[in-house]
N, C-alpha and C. Protein backbone atom coordinates (compact mmCIF):
# COMPACT_ATOMS: atom_id res chain seq x y z
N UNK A 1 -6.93 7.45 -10.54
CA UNK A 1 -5.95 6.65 -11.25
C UNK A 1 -6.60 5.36 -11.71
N UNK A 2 -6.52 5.15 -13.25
CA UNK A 2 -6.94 4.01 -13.62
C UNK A 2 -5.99 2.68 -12.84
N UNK A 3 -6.62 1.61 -13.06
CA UNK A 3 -5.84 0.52 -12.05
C UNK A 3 -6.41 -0.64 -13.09
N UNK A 4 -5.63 -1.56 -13.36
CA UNK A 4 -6.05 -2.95 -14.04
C UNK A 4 -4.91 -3.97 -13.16
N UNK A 5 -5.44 -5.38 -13.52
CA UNK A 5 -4.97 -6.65 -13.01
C UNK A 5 -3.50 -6.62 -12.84
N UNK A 6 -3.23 -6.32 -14.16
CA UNK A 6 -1.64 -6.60 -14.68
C UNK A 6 -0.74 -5.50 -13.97
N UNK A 7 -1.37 -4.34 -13.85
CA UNK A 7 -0.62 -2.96 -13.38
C UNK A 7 -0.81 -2.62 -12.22
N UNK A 8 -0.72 -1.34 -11.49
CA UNK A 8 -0.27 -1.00 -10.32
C UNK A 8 -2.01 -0.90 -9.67
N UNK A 9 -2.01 -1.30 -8.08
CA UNK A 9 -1.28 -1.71 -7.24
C UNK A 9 -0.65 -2.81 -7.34
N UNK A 10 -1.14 -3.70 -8.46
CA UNK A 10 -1.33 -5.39 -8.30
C UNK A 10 0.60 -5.97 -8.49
N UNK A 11 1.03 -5.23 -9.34
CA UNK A 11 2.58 -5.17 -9.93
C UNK A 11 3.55 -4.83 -8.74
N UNK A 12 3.10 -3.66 -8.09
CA UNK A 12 4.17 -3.47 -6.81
C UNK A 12 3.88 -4.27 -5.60
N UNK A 13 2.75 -4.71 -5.64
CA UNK A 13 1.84 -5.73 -4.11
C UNK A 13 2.77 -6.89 -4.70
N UNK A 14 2.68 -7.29 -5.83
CA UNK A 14 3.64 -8.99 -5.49
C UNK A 14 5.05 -8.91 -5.80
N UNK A 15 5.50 -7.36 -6.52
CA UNK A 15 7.07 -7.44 -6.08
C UNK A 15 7.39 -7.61 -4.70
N UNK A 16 6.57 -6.48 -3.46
CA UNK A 16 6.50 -6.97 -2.63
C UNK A 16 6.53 -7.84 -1.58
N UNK A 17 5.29 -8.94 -2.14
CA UNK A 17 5.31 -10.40 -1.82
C UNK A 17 6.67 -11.32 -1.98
N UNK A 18 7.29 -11.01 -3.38
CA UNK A 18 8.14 -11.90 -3.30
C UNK A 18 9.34 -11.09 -2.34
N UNK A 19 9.45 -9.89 -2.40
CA UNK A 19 10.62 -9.54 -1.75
C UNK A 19 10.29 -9.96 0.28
N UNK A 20 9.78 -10.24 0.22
CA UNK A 20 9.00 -10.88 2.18
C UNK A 20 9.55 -11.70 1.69
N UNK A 21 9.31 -12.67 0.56
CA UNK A 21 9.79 -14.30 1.02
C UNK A 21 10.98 -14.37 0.88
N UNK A 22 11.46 -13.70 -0.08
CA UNK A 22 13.12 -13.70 -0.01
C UNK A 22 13.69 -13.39 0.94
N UNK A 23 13.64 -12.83 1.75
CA UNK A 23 13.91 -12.16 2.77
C UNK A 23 13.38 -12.96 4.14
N UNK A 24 12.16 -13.25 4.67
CA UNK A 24 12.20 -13.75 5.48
C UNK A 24 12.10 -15.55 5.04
N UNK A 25 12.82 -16.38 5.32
CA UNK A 25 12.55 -17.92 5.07
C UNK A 25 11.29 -18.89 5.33
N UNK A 26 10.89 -18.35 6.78
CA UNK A 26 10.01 -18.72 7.25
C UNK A 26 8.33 -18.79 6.67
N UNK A 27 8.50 -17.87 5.68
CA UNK A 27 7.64 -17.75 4.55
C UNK A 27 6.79 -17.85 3.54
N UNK A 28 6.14 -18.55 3.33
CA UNK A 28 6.02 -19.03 1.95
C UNK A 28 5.35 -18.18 1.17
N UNK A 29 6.02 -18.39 0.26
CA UNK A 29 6.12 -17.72 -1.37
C UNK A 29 4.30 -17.27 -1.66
N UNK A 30 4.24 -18.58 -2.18
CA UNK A 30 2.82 -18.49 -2.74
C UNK A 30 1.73 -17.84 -1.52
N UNK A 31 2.35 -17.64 -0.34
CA UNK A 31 0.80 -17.32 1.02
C UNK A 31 0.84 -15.81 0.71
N UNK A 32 2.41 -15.38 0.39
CA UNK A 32 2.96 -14.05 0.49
C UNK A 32 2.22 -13.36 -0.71
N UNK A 33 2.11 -14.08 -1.79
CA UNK A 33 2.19 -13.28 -3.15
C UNK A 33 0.01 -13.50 -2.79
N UNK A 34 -0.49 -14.47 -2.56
CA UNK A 34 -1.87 -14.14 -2.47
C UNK A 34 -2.52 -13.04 -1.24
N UNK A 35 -1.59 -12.88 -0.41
CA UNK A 35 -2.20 -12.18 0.77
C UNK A 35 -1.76 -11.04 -0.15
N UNK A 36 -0.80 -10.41 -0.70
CA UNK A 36 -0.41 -9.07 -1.01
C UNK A 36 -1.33 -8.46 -2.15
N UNK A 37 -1.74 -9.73 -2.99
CA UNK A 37 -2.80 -9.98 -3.92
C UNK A 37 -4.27 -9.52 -3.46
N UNK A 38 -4.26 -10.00 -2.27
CA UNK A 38 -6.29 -9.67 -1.79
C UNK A 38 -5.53 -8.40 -1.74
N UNK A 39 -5.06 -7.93 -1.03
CA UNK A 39 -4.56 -6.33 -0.24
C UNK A 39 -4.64 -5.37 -1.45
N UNK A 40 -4.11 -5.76 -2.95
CA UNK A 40 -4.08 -4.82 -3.64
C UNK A 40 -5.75 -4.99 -4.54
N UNK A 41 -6.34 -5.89 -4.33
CA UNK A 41 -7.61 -5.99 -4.65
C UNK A 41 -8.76 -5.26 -3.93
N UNK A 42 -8.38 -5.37 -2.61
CA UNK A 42 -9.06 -4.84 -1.58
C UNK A 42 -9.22 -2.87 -1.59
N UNK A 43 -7.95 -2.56 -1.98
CA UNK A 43 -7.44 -1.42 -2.01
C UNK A 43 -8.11 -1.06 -3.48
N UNK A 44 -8.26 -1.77 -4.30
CA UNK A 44 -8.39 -1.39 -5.64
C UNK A 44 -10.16 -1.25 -6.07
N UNK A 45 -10.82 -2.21 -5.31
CA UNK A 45 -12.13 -2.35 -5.18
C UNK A 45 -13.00 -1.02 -4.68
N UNK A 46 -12.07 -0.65 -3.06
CA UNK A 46 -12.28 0.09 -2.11
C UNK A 46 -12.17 1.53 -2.47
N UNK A 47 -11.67 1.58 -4.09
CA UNK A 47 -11.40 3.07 -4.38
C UNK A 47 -10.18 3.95 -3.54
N UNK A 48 -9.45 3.42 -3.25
CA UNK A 48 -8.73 3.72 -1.97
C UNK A 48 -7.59 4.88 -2.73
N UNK A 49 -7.06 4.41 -3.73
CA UNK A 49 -6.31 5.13 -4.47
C UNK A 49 -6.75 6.31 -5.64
N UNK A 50 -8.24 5.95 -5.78
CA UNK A 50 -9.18 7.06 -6.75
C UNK A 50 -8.66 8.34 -6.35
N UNK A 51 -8.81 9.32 -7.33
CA UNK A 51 -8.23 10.96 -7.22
C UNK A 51 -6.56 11.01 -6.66
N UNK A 52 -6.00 10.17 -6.56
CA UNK A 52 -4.65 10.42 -6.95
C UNK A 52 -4.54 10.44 -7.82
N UNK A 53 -3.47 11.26 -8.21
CA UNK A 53 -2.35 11.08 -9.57
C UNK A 53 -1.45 10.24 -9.75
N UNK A 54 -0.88 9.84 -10.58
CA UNK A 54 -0.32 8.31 -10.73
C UNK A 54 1.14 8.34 -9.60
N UNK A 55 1.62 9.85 -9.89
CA UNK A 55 2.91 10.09 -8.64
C UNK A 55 2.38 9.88 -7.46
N UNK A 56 1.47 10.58 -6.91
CA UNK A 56 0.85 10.24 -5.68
C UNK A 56 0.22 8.60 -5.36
N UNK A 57 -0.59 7.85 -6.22
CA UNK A 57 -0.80 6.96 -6.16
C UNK A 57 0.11 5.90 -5.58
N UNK A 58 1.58 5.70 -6.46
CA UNK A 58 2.62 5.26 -6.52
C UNK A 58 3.79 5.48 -4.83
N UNK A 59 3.15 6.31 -4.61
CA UNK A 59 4.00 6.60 -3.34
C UNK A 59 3.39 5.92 -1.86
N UNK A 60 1.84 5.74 -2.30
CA UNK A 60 0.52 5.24 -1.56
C UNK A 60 0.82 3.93 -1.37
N UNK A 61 1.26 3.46 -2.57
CA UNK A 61 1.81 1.89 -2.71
C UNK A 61 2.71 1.48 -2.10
N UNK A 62 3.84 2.39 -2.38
CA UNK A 62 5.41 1.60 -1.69
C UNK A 62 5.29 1.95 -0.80
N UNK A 63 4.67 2.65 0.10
CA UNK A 63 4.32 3.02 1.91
C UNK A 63 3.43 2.22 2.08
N UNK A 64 2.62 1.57 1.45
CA UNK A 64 1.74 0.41 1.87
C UNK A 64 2.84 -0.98 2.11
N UNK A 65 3.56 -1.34 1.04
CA UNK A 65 4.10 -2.39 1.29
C UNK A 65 5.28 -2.80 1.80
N UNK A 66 5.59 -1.45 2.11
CA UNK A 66 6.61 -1.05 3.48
C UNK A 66 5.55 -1.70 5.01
N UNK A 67 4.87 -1.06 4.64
CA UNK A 67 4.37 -1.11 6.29
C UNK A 67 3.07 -2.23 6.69
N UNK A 68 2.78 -2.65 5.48
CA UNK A 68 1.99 -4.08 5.70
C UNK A 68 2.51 -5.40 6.29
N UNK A 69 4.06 -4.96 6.44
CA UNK A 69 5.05 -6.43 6.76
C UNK A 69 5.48 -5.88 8.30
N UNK A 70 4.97 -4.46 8.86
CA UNK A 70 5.42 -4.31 9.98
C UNK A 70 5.08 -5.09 11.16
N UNK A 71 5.37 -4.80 12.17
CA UNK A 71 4.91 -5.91 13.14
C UNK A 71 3.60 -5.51 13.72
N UNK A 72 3.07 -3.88 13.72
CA UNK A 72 1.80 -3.54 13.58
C UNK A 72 1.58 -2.78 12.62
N UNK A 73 1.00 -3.25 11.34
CA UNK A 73 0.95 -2.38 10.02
C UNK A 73 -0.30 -1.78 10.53
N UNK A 74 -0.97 -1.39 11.30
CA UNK A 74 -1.97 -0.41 11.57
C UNK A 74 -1.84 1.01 11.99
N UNK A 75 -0.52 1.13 12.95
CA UNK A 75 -0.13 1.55 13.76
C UNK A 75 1.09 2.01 12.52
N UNK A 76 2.02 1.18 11.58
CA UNK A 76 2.44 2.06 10.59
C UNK A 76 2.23 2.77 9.46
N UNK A 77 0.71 2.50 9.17
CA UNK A 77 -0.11 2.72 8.01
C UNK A 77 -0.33 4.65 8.90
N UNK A 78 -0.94 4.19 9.96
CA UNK A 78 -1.09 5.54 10.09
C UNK A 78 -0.65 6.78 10.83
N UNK A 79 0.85 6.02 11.04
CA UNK A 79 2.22 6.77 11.25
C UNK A 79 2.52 7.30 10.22
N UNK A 80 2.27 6.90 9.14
CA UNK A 80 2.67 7.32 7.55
C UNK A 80 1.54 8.37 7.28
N UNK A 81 0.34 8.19 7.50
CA UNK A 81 -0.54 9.33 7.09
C UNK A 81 -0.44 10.63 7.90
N UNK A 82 -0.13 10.65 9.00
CA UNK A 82 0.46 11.83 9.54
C UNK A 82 1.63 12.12 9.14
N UNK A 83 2.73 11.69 9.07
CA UNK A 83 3.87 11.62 8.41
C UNK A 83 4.31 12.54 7.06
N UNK A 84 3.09 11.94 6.44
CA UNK A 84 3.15 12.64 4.93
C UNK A 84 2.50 14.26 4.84
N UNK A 85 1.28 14.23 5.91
CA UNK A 85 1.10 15.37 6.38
C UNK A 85 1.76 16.84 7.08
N UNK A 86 3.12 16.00 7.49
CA UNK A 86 3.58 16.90 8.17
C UNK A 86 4.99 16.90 7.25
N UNK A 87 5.89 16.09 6.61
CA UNK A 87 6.42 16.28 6.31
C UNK A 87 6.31 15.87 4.24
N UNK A 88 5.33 16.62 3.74
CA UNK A 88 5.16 16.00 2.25
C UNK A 88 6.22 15.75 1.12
N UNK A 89 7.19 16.23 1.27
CA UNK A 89 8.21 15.78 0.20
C UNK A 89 8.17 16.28 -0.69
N UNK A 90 7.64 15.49 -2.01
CA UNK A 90 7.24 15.72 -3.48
C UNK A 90 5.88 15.36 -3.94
N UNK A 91 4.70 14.97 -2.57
CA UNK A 91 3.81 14.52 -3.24
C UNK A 91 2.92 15.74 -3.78
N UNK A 92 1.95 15.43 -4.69
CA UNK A 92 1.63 16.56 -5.23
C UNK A 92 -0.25 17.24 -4.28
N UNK A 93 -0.49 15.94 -3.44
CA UNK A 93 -1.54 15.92 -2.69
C UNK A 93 -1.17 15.55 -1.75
N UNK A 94 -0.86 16.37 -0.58
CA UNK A 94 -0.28 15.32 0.81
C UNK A 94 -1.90 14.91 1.45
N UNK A 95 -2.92 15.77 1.43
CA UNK A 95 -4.04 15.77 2.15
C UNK A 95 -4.32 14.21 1.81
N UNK A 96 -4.48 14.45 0.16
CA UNK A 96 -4.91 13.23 -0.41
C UNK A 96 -4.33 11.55 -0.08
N UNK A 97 -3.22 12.05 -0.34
CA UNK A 97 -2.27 11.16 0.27
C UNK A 97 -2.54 10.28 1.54
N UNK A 98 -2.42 11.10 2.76
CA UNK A 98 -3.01 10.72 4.16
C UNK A 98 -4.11 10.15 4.08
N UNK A 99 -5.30 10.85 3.31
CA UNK A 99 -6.22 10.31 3.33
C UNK A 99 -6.65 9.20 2.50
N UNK A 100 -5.50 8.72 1.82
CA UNK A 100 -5.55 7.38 1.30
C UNK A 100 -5.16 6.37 2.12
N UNK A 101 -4.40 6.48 2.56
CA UNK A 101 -3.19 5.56 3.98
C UNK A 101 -4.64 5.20 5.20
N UNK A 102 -5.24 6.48 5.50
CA UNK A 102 -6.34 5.85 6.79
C UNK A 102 -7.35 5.03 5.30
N UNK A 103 -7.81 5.54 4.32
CA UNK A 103 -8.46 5.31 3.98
C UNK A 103 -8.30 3.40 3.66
N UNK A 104 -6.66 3.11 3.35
CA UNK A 104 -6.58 1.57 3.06
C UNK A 104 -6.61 0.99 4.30
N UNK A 105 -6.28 1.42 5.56
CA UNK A 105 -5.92 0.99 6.78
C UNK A 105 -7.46 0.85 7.50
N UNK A 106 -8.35 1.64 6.76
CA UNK A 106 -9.75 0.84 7.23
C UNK A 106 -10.39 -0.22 6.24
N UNK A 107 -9.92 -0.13 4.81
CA UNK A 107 -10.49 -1.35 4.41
C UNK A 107 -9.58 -2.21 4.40
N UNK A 108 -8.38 -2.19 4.99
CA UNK A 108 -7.78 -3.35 4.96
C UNK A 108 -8.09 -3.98 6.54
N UNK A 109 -8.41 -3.57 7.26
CA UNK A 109 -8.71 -3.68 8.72
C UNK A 109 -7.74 -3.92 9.41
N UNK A 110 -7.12 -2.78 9.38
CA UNK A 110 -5.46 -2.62 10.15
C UNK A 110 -6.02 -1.72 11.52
């Protein structure tokens, strides 16, 4: 999946961001939207999302930024990669899938 600045991961990482600060007060805005920022850089650098398809990609994302705000996003990153393994849904690569989730959860160092 092609990936640029303006577009995905970078677009759903700081809807993200802002939806943490809205949500929790304690927060701040701008720490939220740059940490979610390295994360989708990190992920984007790391090839992490390469050989998905944009459906699969997209699903990689909003389970990332579900579970990056958990209280151990390591531990939910790769609750989700088994998860998707065992129960795939609609993705069109579950293997792939999973193996994107460990794959961000080691370069993100979760």
């Amino acid at each position: 999946m092609a990936l640029g600045a303006a577009g995905p991961p970078f677009d759903q990482f700081l809807a993200a961001a802002e939806a943490v600060a809205r949500a929790r007060p304690d927060v701040d805005p701008e720490l939220a939207r740059e940490v979610f920022r390295e994360a989708a850089t990190l992920l984007h650098d790391g090839l992490a999302l390469d050989g998905l398809d944009e459906h699969d990609a997209d699903a990689v994302v909003a389970g990332l930024c579900i579970d990056l705000v958990a209280e151990d996003p390591g531990a939910a990153v790769r609750g989700r990669a088994r998860a998707t393994v065992e129960h795939p849904g609609d993705l069109h690569d579950p293997d792939g899938v999973s193996a994107a989730y460990l794959t961000a959860a080691q370069i993100l160092q979760l």
